[in-house]
PDB file of N, CA and C in Angstrom:
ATOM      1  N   UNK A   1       0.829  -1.196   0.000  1.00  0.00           N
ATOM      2  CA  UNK A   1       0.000   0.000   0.000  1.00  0.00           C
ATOM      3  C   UNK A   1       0.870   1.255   0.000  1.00  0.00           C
ATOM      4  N   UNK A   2       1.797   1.398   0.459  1.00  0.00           N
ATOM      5  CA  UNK A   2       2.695   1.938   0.981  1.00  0.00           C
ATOM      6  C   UNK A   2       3.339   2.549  -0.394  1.00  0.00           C
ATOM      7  N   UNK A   3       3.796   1.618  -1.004  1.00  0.00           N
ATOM      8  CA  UNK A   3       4.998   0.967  -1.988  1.00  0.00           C
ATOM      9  C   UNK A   3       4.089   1.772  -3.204  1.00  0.00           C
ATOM     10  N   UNK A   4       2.426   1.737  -3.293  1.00  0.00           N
ATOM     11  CA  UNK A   4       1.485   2.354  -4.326  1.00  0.00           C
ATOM     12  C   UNK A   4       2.352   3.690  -4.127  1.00  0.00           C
ATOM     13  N   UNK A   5       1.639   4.476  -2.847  1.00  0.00           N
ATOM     14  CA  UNK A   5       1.202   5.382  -2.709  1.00  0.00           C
ATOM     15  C   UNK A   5       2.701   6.288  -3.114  1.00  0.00           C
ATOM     16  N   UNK A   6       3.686   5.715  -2.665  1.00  0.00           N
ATOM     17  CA  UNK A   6       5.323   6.256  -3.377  1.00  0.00           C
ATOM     18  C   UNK A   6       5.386   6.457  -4.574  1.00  0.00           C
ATOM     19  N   UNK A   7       4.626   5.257  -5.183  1.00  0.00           N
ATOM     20  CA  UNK A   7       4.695   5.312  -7.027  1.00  0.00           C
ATOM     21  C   UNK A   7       3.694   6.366  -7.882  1.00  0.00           C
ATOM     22  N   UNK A   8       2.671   6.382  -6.931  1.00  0.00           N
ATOM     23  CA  UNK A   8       2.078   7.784  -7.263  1.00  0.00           C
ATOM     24  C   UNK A   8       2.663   9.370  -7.595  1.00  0.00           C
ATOM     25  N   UNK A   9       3.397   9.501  -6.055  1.00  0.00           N
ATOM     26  CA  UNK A   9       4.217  10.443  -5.657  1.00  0.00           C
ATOM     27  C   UNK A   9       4.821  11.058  -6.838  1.00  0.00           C
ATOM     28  N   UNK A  10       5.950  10.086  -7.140  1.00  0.00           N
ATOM     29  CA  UNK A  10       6.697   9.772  -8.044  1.00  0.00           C
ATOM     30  C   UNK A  10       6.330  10.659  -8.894  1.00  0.00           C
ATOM     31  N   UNK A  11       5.232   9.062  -9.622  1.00  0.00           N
ATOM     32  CA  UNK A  11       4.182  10.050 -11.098  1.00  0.00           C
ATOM     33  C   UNK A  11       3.768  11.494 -10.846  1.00  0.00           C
ATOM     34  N   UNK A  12       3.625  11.801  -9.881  1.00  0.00           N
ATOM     35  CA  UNK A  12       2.792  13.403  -9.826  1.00  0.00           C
ATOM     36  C   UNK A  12       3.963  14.268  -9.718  1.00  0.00           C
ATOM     37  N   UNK A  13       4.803  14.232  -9.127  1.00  0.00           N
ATOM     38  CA  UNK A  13       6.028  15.028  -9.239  1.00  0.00           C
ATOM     39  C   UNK A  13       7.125  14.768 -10.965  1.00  0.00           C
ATOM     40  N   UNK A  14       7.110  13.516 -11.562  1.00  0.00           N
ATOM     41  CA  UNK A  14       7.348  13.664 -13.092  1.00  0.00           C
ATOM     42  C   UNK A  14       7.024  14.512 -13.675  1.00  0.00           C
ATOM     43  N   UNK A  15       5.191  14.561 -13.441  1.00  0.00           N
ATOM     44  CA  UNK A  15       4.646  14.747 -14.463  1.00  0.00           C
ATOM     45  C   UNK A  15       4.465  16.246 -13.988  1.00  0.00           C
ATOM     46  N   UNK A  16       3.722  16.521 -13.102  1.00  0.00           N
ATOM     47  CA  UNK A  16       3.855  18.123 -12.851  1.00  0.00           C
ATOM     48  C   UNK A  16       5.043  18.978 -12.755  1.00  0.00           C
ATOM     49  N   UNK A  17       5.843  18.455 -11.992  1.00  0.00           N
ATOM     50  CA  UNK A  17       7.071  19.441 -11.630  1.00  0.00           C
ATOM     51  C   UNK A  17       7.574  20.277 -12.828  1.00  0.00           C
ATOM     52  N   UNK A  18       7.532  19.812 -14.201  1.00  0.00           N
ATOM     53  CA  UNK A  18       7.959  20.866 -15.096  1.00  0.00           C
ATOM     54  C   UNK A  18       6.721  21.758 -15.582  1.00  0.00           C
ATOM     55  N   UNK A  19       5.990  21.379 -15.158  1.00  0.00           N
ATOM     56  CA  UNK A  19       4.688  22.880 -15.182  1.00  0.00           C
ATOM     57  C   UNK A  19       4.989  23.552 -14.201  1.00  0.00           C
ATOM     58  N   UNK A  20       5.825  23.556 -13.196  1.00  0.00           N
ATOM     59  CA  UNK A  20       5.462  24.479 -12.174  1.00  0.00           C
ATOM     60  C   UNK A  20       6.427  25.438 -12.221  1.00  0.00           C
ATOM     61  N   UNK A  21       6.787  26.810 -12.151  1.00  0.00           N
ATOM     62  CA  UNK A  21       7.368  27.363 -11.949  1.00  0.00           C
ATOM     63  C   UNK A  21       7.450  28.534 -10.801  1.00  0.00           C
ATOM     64  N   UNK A  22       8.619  29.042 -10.573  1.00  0.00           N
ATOM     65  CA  UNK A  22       8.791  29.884  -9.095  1.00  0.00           C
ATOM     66  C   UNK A  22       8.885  29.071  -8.095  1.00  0.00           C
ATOM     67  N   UNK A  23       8.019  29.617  -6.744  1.00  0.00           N
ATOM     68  CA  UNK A  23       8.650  29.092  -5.880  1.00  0.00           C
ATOM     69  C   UNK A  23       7.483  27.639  -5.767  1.00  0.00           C
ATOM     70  N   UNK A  24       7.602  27.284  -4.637  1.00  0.00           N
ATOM     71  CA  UNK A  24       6.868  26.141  -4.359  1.00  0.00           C
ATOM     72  C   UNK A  24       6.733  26.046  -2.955  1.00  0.00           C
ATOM     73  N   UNK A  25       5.239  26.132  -2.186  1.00  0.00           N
ATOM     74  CA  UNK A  25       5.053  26.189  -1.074  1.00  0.00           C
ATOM     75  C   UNK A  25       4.205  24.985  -0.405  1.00  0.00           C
ATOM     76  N   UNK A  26       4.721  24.209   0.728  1.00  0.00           N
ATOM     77  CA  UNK A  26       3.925  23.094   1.443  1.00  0.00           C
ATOM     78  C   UNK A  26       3.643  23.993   2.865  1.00  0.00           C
ATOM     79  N   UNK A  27       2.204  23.199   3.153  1.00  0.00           N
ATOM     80  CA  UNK A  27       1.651  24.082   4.319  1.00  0.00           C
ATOM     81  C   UNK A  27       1.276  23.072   5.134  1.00  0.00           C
ATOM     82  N   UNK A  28       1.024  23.055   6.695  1.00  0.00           N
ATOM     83  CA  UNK A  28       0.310  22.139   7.477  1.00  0.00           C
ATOM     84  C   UNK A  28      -0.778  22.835   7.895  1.00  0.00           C
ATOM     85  N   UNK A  29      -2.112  21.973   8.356  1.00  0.00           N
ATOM     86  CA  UNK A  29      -2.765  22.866   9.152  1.00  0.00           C
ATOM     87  C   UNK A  29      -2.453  23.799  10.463  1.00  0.00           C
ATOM     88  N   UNK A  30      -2.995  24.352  11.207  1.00  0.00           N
ATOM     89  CA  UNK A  30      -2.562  25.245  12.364  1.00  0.00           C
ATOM     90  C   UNK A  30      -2.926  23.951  13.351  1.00  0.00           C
ATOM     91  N   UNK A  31      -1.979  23.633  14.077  1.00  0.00           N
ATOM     92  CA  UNK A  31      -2.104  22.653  15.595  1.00  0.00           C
ATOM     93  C   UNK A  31      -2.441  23.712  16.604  1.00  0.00           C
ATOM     94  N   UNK A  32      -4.182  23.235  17.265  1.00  0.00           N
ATOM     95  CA  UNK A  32      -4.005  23.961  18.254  1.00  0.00           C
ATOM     96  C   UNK A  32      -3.898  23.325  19.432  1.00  0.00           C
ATOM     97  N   UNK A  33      -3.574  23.767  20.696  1.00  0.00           N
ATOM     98  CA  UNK A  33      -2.885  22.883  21.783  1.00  0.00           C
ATOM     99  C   UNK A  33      -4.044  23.002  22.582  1.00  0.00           C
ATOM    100  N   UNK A  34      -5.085  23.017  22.662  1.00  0.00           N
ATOM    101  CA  UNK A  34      -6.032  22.911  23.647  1.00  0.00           C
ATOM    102  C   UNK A  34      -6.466  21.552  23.872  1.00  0.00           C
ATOM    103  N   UNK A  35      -6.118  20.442  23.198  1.00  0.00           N
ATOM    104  CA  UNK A  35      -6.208  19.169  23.350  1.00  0.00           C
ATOM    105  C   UNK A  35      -5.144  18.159  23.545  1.00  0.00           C
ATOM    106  N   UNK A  36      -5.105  17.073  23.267  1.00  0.00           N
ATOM    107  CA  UNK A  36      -3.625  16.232  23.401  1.00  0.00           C
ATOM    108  C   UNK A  36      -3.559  16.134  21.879  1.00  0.00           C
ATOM    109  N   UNK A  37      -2.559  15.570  21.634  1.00  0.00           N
ATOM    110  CA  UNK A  37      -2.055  15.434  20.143  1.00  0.00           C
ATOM    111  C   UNK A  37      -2.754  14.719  19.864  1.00  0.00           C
ATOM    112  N   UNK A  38      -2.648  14.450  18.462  1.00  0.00           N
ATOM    113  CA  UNK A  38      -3.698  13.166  17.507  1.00  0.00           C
ATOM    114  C   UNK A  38      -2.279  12.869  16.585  1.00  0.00           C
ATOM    115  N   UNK A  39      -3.173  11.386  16.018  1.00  0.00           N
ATOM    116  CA  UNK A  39      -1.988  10.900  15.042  1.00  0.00           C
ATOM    117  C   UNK A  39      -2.273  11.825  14.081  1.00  0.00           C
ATOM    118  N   UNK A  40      -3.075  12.623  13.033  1.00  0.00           N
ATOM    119  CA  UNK A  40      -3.682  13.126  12.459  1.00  0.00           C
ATOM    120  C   UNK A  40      -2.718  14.330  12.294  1.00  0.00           C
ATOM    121  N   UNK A  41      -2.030  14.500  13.320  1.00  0.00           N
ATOM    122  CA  UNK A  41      -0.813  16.003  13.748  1.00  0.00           C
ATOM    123  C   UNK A  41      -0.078  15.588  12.772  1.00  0.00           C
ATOM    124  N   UNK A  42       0.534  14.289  13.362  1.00  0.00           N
ATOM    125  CA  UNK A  42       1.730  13.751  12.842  1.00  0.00           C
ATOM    126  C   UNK A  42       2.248  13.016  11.461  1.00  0.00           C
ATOM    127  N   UNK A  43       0.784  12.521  11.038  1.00  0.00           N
ATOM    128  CA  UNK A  43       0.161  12.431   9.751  1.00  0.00           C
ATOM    129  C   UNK A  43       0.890  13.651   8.653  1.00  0.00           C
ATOM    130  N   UNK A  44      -0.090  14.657   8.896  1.00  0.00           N
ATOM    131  CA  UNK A  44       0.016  15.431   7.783  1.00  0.00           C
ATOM    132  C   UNK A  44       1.281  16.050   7.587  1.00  0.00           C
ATOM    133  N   UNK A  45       2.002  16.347   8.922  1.00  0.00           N
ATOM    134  CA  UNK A  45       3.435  16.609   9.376  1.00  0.00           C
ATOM    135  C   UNK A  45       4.429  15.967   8.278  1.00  0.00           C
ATOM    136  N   UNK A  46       4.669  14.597   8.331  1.00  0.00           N
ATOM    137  CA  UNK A  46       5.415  13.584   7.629  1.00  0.00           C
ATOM    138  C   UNK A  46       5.399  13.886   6.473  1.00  0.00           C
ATOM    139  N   UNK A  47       3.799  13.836   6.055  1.00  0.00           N
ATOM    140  CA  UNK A  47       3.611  14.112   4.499  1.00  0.00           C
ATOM    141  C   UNK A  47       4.026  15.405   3.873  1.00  0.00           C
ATOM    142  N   UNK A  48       3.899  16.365   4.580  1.00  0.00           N
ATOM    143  CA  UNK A  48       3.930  17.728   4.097  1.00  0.00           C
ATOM    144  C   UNK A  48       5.940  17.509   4.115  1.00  0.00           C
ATOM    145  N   UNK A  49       6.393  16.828   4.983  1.00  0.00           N
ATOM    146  CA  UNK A  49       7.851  17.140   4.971  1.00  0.00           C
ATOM    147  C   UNK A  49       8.238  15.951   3.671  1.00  0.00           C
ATOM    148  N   UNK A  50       7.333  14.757   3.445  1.00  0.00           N
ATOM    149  CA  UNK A  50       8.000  14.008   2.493  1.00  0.00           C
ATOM    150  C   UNK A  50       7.848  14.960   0.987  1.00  0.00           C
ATOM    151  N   UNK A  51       7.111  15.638   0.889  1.00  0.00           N
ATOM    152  CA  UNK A  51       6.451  16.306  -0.223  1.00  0.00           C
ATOM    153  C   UNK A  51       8.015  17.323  -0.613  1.00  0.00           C
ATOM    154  N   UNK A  52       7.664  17.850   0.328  1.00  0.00           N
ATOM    155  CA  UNK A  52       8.880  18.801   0.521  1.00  0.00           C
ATOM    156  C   UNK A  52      10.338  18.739   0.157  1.00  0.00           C
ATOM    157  N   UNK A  53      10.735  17.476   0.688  1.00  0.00           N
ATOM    158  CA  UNK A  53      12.042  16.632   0.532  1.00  0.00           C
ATOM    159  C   UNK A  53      11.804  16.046  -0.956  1.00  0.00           C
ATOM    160  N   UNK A  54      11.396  15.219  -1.171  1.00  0.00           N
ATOM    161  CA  UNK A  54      10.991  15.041  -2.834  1.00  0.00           C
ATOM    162  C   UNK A  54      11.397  16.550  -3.977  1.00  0.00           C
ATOM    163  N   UNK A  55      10.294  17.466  -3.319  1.00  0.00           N
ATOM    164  CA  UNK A  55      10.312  18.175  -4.776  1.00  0.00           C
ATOM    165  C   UNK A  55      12.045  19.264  -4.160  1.00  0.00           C
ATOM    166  N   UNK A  56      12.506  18.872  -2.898  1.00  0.00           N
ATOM    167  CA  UNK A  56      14.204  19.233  -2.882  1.00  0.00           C
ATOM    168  C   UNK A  56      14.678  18.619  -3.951  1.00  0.00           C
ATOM    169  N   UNK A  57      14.335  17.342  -4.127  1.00  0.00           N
ATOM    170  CA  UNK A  57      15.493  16.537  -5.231  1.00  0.00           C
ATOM    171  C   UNK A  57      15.558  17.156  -6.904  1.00  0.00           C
ATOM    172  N   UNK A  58      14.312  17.979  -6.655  1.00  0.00           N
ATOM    173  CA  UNK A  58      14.201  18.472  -7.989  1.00  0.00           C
ATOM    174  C   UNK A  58      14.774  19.366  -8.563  1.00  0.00           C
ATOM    175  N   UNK A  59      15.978  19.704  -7.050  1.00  0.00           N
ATOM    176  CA  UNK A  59      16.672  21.090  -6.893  1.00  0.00           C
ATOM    177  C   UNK A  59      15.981  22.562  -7.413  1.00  0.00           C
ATOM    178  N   UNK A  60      14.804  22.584  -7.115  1.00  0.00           N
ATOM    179  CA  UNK A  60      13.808  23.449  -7.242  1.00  0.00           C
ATOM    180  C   UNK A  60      13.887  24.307  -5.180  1.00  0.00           C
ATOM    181  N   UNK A  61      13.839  25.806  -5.258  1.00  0.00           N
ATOM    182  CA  UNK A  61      13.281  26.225  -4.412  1.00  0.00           C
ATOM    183  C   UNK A  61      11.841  25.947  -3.762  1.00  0.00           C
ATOM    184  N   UNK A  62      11.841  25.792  -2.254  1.00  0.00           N
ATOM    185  CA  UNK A  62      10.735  25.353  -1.771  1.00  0.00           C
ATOM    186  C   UNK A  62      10.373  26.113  -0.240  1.00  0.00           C
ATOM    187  N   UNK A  63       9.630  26.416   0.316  1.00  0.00           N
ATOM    188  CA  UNK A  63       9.476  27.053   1.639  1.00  0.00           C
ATOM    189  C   UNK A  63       8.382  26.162   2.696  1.00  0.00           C
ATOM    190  N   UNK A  64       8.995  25.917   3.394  1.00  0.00           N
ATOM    191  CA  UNK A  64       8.067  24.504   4.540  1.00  0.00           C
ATOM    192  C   UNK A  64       7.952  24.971   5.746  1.00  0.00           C
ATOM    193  N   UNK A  65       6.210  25.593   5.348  1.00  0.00           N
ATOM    194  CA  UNK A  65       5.780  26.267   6.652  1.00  0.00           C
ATOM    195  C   UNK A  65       4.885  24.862   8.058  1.00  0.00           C
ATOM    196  N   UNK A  66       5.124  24.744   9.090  1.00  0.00           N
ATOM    197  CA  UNK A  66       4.631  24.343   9.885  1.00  0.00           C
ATOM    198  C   UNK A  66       4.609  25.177  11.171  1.00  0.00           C
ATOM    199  N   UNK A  67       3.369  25.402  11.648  1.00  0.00           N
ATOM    200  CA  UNK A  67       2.939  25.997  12.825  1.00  0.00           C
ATOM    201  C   UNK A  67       2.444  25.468  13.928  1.00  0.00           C
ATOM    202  N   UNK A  68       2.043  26.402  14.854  1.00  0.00           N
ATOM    203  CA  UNK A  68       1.132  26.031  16.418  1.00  0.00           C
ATOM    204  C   UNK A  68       0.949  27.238  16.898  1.00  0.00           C
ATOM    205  N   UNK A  69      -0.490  26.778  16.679  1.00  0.00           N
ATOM    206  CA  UNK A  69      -1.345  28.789  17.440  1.00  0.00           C
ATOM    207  C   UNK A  69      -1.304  28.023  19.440  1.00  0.00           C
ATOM    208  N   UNK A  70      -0.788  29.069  20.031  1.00  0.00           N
ATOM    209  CA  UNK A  70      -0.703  29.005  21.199  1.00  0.00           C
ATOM    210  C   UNK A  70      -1.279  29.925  21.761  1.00  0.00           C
TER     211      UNK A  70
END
């Protein structure tokens, strides 16, 4: 499942990355701390940083915002 979801990746960064030009921005939602964590934090966290790291290889500029409203 895993092993798909990489090969996807892949394909979508082939195939888009030379349409895109300038910069390139990944975002997380805002974590707010009034509760305990969820996997759901850490989830989108991973992804937003694998996304990130990927379209690095493309030696393309990128800016990787993650927050927490306190």
């Amino acid at each position: 499942m895993l092993g798909h979801k990489l090969k996807l990746l892949k394909i979508f960064f082939r195939t888009y990355s030379r349409k895109l030009a300038g910069n390139f921005y990944v975002t997380t939602p805002i974590f707010y701390v009034n509760g305990a964590p969820q996997i759901g934090h850490l989830y989108t966290a991973v992804i937003a940083d694998a996304i990130a790291l990927q379209y690095n290889t493309l030696l393309r500029p990128y800016h990787f915002t993650l927050s927490n409203y306190c």
